[in-house]
C-alpha atoms as a PDB file:
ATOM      1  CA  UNK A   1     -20.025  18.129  -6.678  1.00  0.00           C
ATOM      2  CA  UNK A   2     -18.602  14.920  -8.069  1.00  0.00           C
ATOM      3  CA  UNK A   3     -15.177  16.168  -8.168  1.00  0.00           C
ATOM      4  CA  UNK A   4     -15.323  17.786  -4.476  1.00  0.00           C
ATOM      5  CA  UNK A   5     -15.626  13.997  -3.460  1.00  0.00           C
ATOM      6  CA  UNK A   6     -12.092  13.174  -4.410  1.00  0.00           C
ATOM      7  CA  UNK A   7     -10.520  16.401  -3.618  1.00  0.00           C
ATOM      8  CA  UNK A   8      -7.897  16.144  -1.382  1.00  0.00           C
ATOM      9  CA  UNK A   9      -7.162  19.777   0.038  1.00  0.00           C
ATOM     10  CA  UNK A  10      -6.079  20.095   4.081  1.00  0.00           C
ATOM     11  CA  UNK A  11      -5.469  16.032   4.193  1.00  0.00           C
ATOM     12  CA  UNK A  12      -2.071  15.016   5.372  1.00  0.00           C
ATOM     13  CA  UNK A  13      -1.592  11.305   4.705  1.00  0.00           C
ATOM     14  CA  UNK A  14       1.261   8.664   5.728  1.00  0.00           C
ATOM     15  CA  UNK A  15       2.218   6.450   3.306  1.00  0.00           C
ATOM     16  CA  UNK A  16       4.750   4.128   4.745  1.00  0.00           C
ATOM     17  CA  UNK A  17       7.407   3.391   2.891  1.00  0.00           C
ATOM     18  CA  UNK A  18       6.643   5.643   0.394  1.00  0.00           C
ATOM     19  CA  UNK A  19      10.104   6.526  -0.871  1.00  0.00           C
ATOM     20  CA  UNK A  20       9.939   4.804  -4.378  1.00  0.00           C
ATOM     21  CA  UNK A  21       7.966   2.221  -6.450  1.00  0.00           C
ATOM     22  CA  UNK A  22       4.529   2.167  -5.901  1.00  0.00           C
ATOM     23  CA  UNK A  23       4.414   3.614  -2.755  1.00  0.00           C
ATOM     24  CA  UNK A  24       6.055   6.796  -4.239  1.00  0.00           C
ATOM     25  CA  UNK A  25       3.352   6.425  -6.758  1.00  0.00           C
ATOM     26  CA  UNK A  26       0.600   6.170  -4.870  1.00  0.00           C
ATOM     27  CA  UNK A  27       1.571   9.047  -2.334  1.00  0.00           C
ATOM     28  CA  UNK A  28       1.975  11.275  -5.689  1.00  0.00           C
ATOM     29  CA  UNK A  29      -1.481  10.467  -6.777  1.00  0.00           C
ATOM     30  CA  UNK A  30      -2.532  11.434  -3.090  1.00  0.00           C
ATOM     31  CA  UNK A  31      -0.745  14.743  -2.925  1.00  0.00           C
ATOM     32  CA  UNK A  32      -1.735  15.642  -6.609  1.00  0.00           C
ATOM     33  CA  UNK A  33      -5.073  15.625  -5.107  1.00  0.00           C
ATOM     34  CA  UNK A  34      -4.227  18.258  -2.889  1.00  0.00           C
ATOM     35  CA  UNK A  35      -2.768  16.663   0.561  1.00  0.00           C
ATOM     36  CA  UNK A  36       0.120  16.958   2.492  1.00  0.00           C
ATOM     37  CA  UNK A  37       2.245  13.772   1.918  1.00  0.00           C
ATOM     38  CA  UNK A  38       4.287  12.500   5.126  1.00  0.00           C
ATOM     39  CA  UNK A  39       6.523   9.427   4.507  1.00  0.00           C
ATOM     40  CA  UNK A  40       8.915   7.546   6.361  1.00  0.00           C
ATOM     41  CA  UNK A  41      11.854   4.949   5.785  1.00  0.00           C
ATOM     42  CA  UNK A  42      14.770   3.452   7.594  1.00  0.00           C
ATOM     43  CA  UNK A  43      17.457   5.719   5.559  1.00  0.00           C
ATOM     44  CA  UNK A  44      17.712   9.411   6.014  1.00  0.00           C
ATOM     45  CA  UNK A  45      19.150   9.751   2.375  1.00  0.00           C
ATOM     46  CA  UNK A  46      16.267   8.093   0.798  1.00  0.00           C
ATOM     47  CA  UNK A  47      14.021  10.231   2.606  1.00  0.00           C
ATOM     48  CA  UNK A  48      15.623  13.284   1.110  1.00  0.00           C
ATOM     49  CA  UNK A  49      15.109  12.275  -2.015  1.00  0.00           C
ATOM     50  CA  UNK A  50      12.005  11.024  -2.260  1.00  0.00           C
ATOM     51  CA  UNK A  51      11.239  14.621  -0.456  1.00  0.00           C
ATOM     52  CA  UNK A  52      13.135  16.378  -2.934  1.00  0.00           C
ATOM     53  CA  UNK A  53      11.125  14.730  -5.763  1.00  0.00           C
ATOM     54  CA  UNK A  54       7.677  15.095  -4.440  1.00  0.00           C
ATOM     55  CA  UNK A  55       8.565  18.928  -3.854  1.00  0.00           C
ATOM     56  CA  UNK A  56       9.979  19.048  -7.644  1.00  0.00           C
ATOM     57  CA  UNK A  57       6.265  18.388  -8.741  1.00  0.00           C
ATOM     58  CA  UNK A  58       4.491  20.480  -6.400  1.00  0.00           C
ATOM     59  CA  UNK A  59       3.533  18.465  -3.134  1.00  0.00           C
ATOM     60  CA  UNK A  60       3.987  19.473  -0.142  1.00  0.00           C
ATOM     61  CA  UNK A  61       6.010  16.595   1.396  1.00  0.00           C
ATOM     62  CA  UNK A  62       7.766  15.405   4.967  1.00  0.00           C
ATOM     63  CA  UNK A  63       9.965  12.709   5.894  1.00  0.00           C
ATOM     64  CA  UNK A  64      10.366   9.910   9.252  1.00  0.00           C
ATOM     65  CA  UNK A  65      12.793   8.203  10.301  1.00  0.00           C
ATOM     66  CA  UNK A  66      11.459   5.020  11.773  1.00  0.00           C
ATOM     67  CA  UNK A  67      10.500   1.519  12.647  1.00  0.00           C
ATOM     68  CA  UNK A  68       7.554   0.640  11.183  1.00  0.00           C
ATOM     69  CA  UNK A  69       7.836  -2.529  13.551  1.00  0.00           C
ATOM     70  CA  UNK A  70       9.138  -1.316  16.502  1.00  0.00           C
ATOM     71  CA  UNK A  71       6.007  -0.069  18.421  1.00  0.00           C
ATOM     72  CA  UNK A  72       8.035   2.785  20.678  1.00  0.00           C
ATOM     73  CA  UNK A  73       9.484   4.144  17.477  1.00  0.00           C
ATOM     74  CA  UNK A  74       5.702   4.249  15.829  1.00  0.00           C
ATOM     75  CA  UNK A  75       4.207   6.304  18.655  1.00  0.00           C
ATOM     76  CA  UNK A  76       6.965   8.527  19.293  1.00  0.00           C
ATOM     77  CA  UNK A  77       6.855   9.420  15.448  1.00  0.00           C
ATOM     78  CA  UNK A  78       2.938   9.530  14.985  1.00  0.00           C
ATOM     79  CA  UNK A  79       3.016  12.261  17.691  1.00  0.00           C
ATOM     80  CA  UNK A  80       6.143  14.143  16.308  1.00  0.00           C
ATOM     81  CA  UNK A  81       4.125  14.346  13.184  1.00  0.00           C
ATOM     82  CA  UNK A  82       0.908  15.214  14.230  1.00  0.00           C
ATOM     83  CA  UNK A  83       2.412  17.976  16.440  1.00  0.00           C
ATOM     84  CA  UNK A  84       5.002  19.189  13.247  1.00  0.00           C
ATOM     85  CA  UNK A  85       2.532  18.778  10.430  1.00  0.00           C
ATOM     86  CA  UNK A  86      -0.867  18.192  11.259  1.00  0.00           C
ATOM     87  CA  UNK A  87      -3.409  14.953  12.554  1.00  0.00           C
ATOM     88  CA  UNK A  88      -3.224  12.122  10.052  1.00  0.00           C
ATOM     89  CA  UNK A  89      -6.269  11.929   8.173  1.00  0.00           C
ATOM     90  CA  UNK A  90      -5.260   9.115   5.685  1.00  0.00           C
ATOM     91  CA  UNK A  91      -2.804   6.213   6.759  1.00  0.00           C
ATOM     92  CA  UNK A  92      -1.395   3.934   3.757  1.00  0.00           C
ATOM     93  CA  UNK A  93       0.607   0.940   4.756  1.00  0.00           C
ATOM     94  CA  UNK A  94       2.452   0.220   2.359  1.00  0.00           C
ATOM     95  CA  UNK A  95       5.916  -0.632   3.705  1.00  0.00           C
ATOM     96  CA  UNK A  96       7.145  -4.239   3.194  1.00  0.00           C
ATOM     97  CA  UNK A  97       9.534  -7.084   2.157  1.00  0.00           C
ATOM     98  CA  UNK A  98       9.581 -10.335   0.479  1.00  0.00           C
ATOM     99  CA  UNK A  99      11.484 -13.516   0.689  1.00  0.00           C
ATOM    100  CA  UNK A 100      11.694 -15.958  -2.375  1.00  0.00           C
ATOM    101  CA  UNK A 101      12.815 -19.404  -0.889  1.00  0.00           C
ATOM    102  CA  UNK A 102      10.597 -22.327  -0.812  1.00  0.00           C
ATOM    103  CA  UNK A 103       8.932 -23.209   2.066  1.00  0.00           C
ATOM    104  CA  UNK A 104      11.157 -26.366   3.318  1.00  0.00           C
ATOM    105  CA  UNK A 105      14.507 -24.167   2.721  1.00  0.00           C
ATOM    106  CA  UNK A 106      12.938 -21.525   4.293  1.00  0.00           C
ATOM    107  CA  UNK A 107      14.333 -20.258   8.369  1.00  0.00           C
ATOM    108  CA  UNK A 108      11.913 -19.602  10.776  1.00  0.00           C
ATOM    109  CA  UNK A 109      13.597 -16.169  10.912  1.00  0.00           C
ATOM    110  CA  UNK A 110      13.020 -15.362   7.746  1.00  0.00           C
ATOM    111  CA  UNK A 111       9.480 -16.224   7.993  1.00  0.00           C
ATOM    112  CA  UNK A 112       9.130 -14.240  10.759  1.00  0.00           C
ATOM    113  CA  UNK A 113      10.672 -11.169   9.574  1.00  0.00           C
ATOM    114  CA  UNK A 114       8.123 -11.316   6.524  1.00  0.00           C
ATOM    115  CA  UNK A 115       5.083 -11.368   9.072  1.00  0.00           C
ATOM    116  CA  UNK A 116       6.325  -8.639  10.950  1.00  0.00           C
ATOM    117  CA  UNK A 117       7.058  -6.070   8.333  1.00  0.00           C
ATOM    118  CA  UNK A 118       3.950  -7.162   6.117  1.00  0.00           C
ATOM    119  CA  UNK A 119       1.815  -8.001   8.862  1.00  0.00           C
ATOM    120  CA  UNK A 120       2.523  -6.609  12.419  1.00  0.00           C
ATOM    121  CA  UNK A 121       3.659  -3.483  11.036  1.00  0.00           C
ATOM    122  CA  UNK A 122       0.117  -2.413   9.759  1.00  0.00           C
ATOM    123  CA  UNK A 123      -1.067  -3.382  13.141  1.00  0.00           C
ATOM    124  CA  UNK A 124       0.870  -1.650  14.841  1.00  0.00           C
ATOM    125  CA  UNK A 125       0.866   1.538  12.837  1.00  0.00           C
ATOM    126  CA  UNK A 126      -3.250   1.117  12.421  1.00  0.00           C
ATOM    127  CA  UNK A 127      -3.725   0.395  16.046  1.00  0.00           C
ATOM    128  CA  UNK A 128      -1.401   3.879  17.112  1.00  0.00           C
ATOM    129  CA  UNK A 129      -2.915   6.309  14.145  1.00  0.00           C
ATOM    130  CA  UNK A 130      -6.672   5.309  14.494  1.00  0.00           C
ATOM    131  CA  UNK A 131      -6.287   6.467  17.985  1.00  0.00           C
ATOM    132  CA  UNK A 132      -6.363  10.113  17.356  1.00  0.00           C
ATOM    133  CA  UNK A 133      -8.783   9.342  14.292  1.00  0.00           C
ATOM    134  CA  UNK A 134     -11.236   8.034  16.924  1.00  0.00           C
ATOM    135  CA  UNK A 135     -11.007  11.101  18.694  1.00  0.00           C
ATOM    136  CA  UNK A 136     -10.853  13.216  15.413  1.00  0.00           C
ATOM    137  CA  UNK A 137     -14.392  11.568  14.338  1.00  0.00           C
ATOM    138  CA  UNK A 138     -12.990   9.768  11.122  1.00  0.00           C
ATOM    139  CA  UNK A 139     -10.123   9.213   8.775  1.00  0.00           C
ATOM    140  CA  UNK A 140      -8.978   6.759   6.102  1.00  0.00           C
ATOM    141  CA  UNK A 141      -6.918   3.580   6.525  1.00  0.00           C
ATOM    142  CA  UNK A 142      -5.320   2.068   3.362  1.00  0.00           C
ATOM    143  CA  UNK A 143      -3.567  -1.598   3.516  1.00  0.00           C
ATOM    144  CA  UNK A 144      -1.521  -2.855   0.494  1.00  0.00           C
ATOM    145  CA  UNK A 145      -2.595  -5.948   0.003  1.00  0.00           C
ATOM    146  CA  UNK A 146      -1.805  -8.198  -2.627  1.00  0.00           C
ATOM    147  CA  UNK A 147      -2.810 -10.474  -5.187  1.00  0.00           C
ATOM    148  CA  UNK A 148      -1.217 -13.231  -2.794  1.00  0.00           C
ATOM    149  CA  UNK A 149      -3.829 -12.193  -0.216  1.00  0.00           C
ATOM    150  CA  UNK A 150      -6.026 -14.540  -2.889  1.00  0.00           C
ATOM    151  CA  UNK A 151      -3.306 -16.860  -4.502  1.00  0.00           C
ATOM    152  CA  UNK A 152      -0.519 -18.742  -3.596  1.00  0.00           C
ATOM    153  CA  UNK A 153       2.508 -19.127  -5.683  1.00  0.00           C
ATOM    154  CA  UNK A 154       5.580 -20.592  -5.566  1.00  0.00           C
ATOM    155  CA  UNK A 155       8.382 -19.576  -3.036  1.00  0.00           C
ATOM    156  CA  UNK A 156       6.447 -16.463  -1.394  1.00  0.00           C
ATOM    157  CA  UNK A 157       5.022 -18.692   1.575  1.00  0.00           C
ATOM    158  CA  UNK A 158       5.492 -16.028   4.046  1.00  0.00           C
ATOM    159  CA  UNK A 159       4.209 -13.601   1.569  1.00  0.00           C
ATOM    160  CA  UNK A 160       1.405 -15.005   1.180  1.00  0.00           C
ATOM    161  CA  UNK A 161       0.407 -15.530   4.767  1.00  0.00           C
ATOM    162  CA  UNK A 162       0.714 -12.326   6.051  1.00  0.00           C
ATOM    163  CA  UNK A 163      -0.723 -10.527   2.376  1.00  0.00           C
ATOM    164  CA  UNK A 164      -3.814 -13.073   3.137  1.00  0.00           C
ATOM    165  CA  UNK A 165      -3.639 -11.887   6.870  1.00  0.00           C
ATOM    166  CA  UNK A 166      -3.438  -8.482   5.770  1.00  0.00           C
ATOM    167  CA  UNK A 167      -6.708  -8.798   4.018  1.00  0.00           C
ATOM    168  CA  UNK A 168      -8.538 -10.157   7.425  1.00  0.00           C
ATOM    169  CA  UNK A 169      -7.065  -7.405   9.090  1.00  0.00           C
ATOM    170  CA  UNK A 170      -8.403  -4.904   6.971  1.00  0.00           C
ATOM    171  CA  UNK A 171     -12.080  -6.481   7.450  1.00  0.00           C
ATOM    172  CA  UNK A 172     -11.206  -6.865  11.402  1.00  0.00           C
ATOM    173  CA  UNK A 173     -10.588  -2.941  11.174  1.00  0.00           C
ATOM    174  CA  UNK A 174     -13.331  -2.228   9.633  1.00  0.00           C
ATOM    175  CA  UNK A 175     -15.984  -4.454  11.824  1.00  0.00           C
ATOM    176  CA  UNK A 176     -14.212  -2.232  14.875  1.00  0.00           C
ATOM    177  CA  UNK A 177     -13.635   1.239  13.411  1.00  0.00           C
ATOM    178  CA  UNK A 178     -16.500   1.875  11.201  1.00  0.00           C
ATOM    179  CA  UNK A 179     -18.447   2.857  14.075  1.00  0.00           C
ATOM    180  CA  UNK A 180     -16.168   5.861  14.767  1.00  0.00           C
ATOM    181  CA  UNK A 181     -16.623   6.742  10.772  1.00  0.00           C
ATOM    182  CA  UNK A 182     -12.910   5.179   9.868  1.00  0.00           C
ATOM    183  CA  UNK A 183     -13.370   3.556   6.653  1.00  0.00           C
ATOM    184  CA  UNK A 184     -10.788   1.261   6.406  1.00  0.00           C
ATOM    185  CA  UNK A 185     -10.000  -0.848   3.181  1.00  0.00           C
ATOM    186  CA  UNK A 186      -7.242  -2.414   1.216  1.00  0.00           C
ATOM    187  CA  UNK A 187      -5.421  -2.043  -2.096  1.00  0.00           C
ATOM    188  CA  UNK A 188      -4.485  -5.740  -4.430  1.00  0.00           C
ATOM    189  CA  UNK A 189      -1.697  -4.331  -6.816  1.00  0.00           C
ATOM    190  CA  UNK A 190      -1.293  -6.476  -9.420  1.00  0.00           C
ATOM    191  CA  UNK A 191       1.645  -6.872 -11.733  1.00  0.00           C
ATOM    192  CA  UNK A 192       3.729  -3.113 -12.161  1.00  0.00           C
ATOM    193  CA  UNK A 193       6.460  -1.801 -14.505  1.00  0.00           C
ATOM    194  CA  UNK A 194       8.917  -0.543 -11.932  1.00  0.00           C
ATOM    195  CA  UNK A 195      12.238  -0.885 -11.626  1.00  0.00           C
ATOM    196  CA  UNK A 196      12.583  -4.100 -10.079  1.00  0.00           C
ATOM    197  CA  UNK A 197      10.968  -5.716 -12.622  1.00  0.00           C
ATOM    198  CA  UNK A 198      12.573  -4.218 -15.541  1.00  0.00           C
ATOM    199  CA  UNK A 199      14.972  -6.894 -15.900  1.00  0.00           C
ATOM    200  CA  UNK A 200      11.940  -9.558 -16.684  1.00  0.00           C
ATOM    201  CA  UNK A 201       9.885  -7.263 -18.797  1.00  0.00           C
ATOM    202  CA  UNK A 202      11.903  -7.727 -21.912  1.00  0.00           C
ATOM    203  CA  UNK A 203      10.330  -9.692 -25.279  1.00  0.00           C
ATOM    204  CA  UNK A 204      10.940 -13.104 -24.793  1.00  0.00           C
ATOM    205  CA  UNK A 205      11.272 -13.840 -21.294  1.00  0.00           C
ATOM    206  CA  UNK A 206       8.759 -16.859 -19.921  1.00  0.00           C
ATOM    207  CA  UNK A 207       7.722 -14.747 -17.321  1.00  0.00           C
ATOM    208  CA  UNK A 208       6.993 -11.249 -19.402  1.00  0.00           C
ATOM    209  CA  UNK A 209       5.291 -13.589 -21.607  1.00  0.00           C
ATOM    210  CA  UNK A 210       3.636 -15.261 -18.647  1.00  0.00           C
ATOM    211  CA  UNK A 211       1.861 -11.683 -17.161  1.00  0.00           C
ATOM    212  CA  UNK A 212       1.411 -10.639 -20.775  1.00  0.00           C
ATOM    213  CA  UNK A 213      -0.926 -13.458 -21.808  1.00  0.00           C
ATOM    214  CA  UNK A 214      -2.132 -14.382 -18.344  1.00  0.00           C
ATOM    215  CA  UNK A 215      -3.617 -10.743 -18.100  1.00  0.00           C
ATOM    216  CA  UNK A 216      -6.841  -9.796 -19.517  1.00  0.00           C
ATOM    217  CA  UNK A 217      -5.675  -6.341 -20.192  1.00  0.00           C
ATOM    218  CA  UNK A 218      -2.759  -7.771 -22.025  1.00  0.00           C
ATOM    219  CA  UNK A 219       0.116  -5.509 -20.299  1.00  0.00           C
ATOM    220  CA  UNK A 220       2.000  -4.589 -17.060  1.00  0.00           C
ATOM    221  CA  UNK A 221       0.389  -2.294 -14.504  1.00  0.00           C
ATOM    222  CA  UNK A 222       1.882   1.285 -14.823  1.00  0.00           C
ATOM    223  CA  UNK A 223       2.347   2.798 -11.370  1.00  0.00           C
ATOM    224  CA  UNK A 224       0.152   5.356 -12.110  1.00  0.00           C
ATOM    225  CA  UNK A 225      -2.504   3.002 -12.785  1.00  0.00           C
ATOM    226  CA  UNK A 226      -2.783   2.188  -8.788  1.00  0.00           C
ATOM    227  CA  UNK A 227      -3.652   6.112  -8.030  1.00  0.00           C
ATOM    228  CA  UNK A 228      -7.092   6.687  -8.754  1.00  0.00           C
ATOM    229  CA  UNK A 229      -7.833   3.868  -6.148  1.00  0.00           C
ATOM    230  CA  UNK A 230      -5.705   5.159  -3.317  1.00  0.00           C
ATOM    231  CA  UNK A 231      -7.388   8.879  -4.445  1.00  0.00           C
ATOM    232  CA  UNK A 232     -10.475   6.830  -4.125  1.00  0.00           C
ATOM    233  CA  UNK A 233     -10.396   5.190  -0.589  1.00  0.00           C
ATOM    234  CA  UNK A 234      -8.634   8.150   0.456  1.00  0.00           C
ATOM    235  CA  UNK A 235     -11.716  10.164   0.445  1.00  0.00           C
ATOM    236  CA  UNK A 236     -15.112  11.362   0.510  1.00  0.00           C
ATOM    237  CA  UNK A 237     -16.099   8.996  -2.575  1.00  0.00           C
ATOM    238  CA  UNK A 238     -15.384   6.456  -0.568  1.00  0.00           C
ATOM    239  CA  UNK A 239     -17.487   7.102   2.794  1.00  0.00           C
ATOM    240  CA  UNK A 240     -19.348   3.944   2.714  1.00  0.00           C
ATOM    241  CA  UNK A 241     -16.983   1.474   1.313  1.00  0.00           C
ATOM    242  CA  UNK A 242     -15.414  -0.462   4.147  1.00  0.00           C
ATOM    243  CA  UNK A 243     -13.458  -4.183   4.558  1.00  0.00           C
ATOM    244  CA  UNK A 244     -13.297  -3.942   0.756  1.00  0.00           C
ATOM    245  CA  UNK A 245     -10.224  -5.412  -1.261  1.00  0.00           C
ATOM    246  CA  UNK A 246      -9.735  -3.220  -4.473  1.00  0.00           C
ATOM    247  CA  UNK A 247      -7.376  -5.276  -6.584  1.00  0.00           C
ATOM    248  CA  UNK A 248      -5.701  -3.297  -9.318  1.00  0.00           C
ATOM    249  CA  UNK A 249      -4.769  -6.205 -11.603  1.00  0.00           C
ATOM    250  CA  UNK A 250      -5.405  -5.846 -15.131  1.00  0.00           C
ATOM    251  CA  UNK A 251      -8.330  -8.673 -14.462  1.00  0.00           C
ATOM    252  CA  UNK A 252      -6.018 -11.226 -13.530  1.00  0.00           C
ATOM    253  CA  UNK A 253      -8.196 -12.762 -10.568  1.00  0.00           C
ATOM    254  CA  UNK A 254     -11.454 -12.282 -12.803  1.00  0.00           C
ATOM    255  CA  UNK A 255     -10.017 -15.466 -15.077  1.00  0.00           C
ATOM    256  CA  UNK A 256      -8.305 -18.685 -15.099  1.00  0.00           C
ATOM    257  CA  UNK A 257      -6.276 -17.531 -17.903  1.00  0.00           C
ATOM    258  CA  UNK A 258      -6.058 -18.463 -21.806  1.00  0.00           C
ATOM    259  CA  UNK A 259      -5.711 -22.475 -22.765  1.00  0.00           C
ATOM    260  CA  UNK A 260      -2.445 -22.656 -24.666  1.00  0.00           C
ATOM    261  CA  UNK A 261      -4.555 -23.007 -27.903  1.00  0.00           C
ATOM    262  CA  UNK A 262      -5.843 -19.471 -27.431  1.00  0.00           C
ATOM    263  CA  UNK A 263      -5.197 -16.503 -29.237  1.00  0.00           C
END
């Protein structure tokens, strides 16, 4: 019984963005647990290979080319895949970029562009799937939140606002869709080991020994680390949880860290 709550089988789930990193990740963990993994990305070539690799371990996997912010592209794409692989049962947003300049250097462009990948994007790709969900009785809606959607921190301004808007979304969902038995909730990664941090994560650099000491687990996240959670609010386990943050962090928002005279 307790395992039949996390099993997966005859799901298909969109992970956005989920052609590397923790996206990838996250989608294995999903299809590992038996669905059908559909994911989408700007680039036809990293489509492929993400494809390629989730078939090399056994999941049955599909690939978009779209827009998550460009609302035509959305719809025209939710309904090519629903009609060419099934309903979408699970929805993970998970798609988005970051700009590291501080706020009073920082273009209103560039602002903007954050917002609309990290922000719009989810509504718009929430608003278009949860449609057929409605009508479908249910389904799962995953937003990858953020650690920022808590804390600010230098140079992420536009981060941070739409990772904290993010999180309101995610509770606005749920106050409408719960009613039509759509649990949706959101997913805090903390720190990872992926490849774009592997240039920091090397003994002796202030920031390596920054996350190190600053998390109560004492290490990086591994990507793995951030499946159980998205098998979690993916399904049946998780039929009653809704507007709820999960933050994978290694306890970093439990503490205000170690005093400097702290071992």
């Amino acid at each position: 019984m307790s395992t039949n709550l996390f099993d997966l089988k005859g799901k298909i789930a969109l992970i956005t963005g989920g052609v590397h990193g923790l996206g990838m990740a996250m989608a294995k963990g999903l299809g590992q647990a038996g669905a059908k993994i559909v994911v989408n990305d700007l680039s036809q070539d990293a489509i492929n290979n993400a494809v390629a690799e989730y078939k090399l371990v056994g999941i049955e996997a599909y690939g978009y080319v779209f827009n998550v912010t460009d609302e035509v592209a959305v719809i025209e794409n939710i309904k090519k895949i629903e009609t060419e692989v099934g309903p979408i049962d699970i929805l993970v947003n998970n798609a988005g970029i970051i700009k590291r300049t501080p706020i009073i250097d920082m273009e209103v462009v560039d602002f903007e562009s954050v917002i609309k990948v990290d922000l719009i994007s989810p509504f718009i790709v929430s608003k278009n799937v949860a449609k057929g969900m409605i009508k479908r009785g249910g389904g799962k809606i995953i937003n990858i939140c953020s650690m920022m959607s808590e804390l600010g921190r230098d140079s992420v301004s536009a981060y941070a606002a739409a990772k904290g808007g993010l999180k309101m979304l995610t509770r606005s969902m749920a106050t409408e869709w719960a009613k039509f038995n759509i649990q949706s909730n959101g997913i805090g990664p903390g720190y990872f080991a992926t490849s774009q941090t592997a240039p920091i994560r090397v003994d002796g650099h202030p920031f390596n020994e920054f996350i190190i000491s600053r998390t109560p687990a004492g290490r990086w996240g591994d990507p793995e680390d951030l499946q159980g959670a998205a098998i979690f609010l993916s399904s049946k386990a998780s039929d009653y949880v809704n507007g709820h943050i999960l933050y994978v962090d290694g306890g970093i928002l439990a503490t205000i860290g170690k005093p400097s005279n702290e071992n």
